[in-house]
N, C-alpha and C. Protein backbone atom coordinates (compact mmCIF):
# COMPACT_ATOMS: atom_id res chain seq x y z
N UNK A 1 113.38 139.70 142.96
CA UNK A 1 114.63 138.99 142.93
C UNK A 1 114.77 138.27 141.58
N UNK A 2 115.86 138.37 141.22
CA UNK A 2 116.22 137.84 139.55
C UNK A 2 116.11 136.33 139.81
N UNK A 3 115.51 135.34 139.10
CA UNK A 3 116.01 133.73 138.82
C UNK A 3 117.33 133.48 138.98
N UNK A 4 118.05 133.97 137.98
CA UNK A 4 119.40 133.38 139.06
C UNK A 4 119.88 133.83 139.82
N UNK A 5 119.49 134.63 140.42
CA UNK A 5 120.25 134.76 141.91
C UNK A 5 119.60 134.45 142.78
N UNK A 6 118.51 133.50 142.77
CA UNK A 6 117.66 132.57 143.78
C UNK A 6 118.00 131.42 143.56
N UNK A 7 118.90 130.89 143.08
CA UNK A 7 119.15 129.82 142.31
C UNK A 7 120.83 129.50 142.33
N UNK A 8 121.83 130.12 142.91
CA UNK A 8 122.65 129.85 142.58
C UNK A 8 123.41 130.39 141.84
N UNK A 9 123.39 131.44 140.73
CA UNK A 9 123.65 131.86 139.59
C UNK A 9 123.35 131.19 138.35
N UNK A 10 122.50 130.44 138.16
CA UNK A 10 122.25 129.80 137.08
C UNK A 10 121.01 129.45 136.50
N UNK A 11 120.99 129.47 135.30
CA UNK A 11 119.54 130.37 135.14
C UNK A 11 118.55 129.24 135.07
N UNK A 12 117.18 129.77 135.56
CA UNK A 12 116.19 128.24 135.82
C UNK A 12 115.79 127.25 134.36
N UNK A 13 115.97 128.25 133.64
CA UNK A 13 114.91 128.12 131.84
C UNK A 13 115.82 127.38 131.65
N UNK A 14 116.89 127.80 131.76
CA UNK A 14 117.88 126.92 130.72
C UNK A 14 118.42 125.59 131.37
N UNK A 15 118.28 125.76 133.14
CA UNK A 15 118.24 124.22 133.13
C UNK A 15 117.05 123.37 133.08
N UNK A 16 116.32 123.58 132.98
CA UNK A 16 114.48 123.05 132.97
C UNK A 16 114.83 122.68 131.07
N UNK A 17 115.21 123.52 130.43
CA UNK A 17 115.58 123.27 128.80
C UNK A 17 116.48 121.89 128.56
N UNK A 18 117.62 121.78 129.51
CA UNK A 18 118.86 121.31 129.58
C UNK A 18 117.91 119.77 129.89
N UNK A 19 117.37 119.56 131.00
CA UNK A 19 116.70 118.45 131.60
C UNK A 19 115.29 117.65 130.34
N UNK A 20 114.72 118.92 130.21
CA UNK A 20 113.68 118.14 129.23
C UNK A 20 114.27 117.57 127.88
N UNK A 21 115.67 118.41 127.19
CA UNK A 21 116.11 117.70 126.13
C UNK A 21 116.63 116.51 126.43
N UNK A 22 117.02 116.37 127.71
CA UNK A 22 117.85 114.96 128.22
C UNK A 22 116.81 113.41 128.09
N UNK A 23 115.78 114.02 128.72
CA UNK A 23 114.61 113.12 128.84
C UNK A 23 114.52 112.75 127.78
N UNK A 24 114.04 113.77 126.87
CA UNK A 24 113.09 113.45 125.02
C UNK A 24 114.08 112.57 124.93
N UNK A 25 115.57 112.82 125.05
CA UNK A 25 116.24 112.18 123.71
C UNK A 25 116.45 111.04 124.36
N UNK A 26 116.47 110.66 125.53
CA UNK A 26 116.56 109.23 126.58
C UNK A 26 115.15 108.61 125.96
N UNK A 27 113.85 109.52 126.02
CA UNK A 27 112.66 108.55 125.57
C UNK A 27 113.27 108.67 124.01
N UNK A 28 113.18 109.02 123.12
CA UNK A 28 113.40 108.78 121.68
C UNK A 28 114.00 107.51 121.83
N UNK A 29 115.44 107.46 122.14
CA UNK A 29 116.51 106.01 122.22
C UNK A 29 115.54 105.01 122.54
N UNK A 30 114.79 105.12 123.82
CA UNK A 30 114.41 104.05 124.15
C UNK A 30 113.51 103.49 123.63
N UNK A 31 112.79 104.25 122.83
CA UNK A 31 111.67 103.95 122.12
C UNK A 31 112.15 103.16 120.93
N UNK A 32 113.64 103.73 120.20
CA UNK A 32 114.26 103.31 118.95
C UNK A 32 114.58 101.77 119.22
N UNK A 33 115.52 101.68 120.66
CA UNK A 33 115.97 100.33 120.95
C UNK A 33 115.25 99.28 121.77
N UNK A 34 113.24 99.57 121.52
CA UNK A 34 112.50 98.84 122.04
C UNK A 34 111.82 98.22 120.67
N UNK A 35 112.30 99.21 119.95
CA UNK A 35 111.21 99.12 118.79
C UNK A 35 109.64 99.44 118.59
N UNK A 36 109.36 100.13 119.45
CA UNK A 36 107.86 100.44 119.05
C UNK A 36 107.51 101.41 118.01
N UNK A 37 108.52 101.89 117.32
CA UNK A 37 108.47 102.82 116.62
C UNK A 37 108.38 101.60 114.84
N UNK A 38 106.85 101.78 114.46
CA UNK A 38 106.99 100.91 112.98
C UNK A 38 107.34 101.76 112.09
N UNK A 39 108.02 101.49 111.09
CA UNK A 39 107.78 101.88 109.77
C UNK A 39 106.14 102.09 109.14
N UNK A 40 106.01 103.47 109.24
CA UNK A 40 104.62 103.56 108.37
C UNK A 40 104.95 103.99 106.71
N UNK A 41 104.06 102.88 106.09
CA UNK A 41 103.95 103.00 104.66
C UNK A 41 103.09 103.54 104.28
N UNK A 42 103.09 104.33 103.31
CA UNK A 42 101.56 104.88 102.52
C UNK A 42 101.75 104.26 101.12
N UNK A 43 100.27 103.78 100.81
CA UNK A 43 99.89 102.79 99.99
C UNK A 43 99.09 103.84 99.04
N UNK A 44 98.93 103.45 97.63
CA UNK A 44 97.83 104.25 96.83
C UNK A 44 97.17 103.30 96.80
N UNK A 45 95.98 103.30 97.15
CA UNK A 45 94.86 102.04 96.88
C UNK A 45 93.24 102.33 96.33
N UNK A 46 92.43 101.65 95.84
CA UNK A 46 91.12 101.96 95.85
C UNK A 46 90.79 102.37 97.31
N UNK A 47 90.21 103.34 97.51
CA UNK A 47 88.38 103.42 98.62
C UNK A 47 87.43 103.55 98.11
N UNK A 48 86.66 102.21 98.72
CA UNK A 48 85.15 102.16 97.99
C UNK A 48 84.38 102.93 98.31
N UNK A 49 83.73 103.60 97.45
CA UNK A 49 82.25 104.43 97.46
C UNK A 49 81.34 104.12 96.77
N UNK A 50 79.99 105.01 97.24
CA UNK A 50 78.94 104.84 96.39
C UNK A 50 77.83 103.75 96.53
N UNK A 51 76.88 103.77 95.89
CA UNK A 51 75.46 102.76 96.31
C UNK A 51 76.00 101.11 96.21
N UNK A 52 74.67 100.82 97.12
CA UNK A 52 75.09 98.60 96.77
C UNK A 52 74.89 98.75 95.48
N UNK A 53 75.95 97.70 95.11
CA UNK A 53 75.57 97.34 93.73
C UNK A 53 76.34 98.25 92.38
N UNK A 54 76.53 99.37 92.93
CA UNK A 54 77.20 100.70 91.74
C UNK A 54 78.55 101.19 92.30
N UNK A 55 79.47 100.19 92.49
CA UNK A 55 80.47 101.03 93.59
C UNK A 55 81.10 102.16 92.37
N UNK A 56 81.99 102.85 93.02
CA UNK A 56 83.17 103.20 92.27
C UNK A 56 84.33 103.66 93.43
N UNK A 57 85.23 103.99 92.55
CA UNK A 57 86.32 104.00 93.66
C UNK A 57 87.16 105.30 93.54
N UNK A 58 87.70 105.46 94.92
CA UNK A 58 88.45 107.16 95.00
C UNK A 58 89.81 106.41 95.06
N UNK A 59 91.26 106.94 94.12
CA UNK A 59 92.61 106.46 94.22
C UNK A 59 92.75 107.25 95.60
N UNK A 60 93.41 106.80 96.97
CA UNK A 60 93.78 107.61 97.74
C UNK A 60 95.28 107.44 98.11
N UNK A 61 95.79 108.15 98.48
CA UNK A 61 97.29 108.04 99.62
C UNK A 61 96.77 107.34 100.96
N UNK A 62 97.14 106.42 101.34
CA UNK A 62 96.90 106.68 103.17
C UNK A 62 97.75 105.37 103.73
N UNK A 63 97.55 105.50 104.70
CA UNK A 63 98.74 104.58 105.87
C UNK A 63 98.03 103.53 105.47
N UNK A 64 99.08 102.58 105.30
CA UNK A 64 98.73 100.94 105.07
C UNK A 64 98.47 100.29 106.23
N UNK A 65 98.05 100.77 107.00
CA UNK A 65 97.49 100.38 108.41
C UNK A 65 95.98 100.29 108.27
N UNK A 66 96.11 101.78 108.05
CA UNK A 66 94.27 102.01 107.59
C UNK A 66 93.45 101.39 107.15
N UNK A 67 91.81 101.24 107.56
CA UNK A 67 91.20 100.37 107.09
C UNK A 67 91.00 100.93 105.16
N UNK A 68 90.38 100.04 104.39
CA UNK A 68 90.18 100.00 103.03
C UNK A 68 89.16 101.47 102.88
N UNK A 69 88.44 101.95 103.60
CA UNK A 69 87.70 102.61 103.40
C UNK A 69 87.73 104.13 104.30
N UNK A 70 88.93 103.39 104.97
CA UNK A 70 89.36 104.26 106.68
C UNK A 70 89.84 105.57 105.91
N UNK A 71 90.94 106.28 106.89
CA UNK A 71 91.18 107.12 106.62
C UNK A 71 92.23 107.65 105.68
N UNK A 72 92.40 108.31 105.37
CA UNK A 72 93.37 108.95 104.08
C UNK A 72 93.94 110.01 104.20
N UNK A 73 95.08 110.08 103.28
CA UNK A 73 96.26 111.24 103.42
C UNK A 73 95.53 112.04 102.35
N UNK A 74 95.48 111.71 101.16
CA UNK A 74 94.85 112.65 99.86
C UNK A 74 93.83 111.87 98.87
N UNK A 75 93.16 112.22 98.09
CA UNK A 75 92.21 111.90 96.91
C UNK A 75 93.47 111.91 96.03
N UNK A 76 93.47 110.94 94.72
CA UNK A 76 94.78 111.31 94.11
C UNK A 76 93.81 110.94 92.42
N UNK A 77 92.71 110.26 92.85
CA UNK A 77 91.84 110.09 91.29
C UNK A 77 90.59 109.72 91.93
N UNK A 78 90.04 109.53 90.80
CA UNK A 78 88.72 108.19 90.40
C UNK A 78 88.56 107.58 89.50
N UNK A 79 87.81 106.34 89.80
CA UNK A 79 87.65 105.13 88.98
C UNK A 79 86.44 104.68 88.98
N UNK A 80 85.42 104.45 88.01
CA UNK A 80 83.85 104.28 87.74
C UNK A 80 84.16 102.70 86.75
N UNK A 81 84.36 101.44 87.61
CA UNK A 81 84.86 100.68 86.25
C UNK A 81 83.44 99.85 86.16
N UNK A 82 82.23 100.81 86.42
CA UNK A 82 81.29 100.14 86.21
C UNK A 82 80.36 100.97 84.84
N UNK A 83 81.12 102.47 84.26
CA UNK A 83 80.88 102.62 82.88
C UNK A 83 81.15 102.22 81.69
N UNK A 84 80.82 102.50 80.76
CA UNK A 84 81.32 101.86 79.15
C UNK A 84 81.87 102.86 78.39
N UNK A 85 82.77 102.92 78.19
CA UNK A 85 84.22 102.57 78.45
C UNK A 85 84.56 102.99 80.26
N UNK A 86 85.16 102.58 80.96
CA UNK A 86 85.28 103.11 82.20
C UNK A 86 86.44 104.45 82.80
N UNK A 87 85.68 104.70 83.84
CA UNK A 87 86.39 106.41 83.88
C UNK A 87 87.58 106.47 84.76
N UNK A 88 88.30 107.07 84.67
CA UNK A 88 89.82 106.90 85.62
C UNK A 88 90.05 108.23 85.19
N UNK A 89 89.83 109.18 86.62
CA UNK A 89 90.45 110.70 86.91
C UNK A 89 91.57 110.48 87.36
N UNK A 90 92.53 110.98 86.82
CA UNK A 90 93.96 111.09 88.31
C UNK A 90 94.39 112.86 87.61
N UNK A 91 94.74 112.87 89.22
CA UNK A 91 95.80 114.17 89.57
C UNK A 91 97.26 113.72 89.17
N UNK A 92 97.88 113.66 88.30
CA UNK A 92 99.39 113.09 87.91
C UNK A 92 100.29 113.46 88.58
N UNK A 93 100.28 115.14 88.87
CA UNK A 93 101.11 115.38 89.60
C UNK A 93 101.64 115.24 90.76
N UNK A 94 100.22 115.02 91.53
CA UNK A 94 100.42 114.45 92.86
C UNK A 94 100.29 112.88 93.08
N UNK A 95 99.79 111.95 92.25
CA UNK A 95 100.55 110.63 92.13
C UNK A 95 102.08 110.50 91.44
N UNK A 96 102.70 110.86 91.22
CA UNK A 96 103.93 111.42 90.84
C UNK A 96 104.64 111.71 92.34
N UNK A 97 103.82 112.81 93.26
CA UNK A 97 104.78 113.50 93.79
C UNK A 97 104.94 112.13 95.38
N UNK A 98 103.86 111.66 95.22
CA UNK A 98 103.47 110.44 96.33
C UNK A 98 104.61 109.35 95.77
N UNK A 99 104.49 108.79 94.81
CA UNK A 99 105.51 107.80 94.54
C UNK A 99 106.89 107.76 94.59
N UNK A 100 107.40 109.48 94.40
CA UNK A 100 108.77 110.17 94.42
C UNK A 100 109.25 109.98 95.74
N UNK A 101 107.72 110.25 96.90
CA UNK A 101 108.37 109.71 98.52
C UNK A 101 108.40 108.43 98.76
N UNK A 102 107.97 107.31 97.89
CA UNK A 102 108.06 106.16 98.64
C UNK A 102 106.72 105.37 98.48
N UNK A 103 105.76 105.82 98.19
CA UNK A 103 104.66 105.23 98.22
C UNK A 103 104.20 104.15 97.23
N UNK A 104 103.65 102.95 97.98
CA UNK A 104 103.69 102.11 96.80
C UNK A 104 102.42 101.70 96.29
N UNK A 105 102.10 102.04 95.08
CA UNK A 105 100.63 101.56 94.19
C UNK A 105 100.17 99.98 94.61
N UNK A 106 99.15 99.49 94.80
CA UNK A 106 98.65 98.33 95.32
C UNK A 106 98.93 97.86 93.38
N UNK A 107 98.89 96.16 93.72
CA UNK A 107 98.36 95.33 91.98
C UNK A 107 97.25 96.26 91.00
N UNK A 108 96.19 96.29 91.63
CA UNK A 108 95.37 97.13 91.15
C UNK A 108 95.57 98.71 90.80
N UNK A 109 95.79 99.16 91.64
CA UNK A 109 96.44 100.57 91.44
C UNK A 109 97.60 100.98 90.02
N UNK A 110 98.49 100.12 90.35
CA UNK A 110 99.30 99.98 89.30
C UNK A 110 98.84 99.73 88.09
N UNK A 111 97.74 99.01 88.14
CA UNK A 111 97.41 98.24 86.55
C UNK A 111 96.45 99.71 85.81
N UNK A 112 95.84 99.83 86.73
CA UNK A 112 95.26 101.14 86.43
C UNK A 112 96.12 102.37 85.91
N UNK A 113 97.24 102.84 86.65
CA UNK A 113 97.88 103.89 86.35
C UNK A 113 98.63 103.67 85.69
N UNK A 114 99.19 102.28 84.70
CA UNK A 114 99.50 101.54 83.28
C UNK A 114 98.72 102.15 82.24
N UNK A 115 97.18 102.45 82.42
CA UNK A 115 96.37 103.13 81.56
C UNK A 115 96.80 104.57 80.51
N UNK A 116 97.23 104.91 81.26
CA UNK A 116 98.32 106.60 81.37
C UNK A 116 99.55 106.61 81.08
N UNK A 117 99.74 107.40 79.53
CA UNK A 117 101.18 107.30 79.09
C UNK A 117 101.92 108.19 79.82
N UNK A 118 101.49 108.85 80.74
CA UNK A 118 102.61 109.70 81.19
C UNK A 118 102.76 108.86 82.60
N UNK A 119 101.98 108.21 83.58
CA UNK A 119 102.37 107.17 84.30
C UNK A 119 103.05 106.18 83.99
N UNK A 120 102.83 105.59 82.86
CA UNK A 120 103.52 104.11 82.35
C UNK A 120 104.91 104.23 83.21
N UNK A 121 105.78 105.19 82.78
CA UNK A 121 107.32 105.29 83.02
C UNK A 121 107.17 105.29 84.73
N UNK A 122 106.89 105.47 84.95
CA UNK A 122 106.56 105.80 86.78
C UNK A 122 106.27 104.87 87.39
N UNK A 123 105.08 103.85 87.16
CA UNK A 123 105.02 102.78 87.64
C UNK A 123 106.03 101.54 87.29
N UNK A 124 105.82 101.40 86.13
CA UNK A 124 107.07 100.61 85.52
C UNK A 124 105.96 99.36 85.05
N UNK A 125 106.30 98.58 84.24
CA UNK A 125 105.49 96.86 83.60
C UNK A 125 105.00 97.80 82.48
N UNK A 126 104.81 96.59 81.81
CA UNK A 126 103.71 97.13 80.63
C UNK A 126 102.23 96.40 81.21
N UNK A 127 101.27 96.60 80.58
CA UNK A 127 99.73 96.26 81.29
C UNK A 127 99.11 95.45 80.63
């Protein structure tokens, strides 16, 4: 026997489709006009690595929620500011492509990626 013609003439999928979009978008609203829904920011910040005493640091992307060392969206450099002269790797393009969405460099971060004439314009201050 066909689905809809156990049914009425009307087909089961598409009201089972019809009902679950009703729901989502009833939970979405309600969720919107409860507010549990935060704004998540992604921050470029140091994560510390490395021995006591010798840190150095990975530039990462990650939710400003996250702990300092927690988890991360991407690696975006490194920073050794415990050599002479000290070392600062960055990926430009993808600190570039992070800041283009929104993401905002911590004090530190910024002062660092001041270092870099092709950052300067991107972050903005002089250093």
């Amino acid at each position: 026997m066909a689905s809809g013609a156990a049914h009425g003439g009307h087909d089961v999928s598409a009201q089972r489709q019809q009902k679950l979009a009703k729901t989502i978008f009833g939970i979405i609203i309600y969720v919107r006009l409860c507010g549990f829904i935060e704004a998540t920011m992604v921050k470029i910040r140091l994560a510390r690595f490395g021995k006591k005493k010798q840190a150095s640091y990975r530039i990462v992307a990650s939710d400003s929620r996250a702990k300092r060392d927690g988890r991360f969206l991407e690696v975006l450099g490194f920073y050794n500011p415990k050599a002479d002269p000290f070392v600062l790797n960055l990926k430009k393009d993808r600190i570039k492509y992070w800041l283009s969405v929104g993401a905002k460099p911590t004090d530190t971060v910024a002062r660092l990626l001041r270092h870099d004439e092709e950052l300067k314009d991107v972050v903005g201050g002089a250093s």
